[in-house]
Protein backbone atom coordinates (compact mmCIF):
# COMPACT_ATOMS: atom_id res chain seq x y z
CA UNK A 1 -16.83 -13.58 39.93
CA UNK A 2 -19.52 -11.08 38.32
CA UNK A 3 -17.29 -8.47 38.81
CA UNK A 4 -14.31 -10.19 37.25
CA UNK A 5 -16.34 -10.48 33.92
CA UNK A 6 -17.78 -6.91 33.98
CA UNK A 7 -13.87 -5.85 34.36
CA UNK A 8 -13.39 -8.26 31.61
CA UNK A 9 -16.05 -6.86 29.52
CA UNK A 10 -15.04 -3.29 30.21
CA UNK A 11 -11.14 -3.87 29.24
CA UNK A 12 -12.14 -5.38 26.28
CA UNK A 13 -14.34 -2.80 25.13
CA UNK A 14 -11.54 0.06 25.72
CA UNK A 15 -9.25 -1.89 23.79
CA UNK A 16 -11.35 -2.40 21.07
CA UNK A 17 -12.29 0.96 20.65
CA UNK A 18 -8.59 2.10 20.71
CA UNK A 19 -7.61 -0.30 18.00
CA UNK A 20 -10.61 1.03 15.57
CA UNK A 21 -9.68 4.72 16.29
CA UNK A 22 -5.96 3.92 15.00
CA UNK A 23 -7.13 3.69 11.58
CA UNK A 24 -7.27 6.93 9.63
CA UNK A 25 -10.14 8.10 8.10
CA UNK A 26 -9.71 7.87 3.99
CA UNK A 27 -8.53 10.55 1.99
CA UNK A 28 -11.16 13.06 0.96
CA UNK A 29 -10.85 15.78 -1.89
CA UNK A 30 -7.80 16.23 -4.87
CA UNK A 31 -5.64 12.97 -5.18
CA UNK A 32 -2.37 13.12 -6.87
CA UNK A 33 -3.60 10.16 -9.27
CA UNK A 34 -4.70 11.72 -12.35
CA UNK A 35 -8.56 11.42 -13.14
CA UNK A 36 -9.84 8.69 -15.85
CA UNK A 37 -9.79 10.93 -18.17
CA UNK A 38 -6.70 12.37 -17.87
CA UNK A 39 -5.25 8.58 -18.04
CA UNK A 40 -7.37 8.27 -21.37
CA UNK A 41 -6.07 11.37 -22.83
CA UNK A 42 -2.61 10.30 -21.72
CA UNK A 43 -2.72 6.96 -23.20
CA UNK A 44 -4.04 8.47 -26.76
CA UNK A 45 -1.32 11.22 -27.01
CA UNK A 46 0.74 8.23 -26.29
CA UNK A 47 -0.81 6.10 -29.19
CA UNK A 48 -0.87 8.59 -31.41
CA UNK A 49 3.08 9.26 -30.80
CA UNK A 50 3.53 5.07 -30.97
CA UNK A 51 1.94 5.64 -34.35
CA UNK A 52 3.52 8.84 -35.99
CA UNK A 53 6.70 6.47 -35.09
CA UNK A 54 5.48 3.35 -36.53
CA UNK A 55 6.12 1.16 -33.66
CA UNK A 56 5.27 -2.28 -33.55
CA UNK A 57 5.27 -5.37 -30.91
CA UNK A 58 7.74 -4.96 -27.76
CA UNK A 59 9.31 -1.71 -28.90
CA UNK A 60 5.79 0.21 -29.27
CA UNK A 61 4.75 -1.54 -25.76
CA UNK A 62 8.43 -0.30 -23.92
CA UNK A 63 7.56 3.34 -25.88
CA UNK A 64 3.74 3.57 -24.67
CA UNK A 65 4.65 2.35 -21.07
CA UNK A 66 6.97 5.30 -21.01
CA UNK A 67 5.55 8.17 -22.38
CA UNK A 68 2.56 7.01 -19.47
CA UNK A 69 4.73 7.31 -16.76
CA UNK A 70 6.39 10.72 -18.35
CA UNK A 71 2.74 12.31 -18.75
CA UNK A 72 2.55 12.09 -22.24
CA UNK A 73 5.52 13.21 -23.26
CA UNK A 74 7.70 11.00 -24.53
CA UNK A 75 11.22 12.06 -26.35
């Protein structure tokens, strides 16, 4: 019986420790997310464009999300 619940014990252990080393480790170093304040500058060139063209309401919202996903340059 004792040695039925070291077995026990031991199986569970292995499996355990399989399961945790499936997960990879996070990212370190350079994502390819741009850095806060590349988003800020981004979002101001964006503005600033939404502006020069006078956009209001739905239309400057459509504009701004667009230019954001083109980098900042919008047409």
């Amino acid at each position: 019986m004792r040695s039925l619940f070291y077995a026990l014990l031991l199986s569970l252990a292995v499996g355990a420790g399989t399961a945790l080393a499936q997960n990879p480790p996070p990212p370190t170093g350079q994502s390819a997310s741009p850095s806060a304040a590349d988003r800020k500058a981004i979002s101001k060139s964006c503005s600033d464009q939404a502006n020069a063209k006078g956009l209001h309401g739905k239309a400057r919202k459509k504009f701004r999300s667009a230019c954001k996903q083109a980098g900042g340059k919008a047409e």
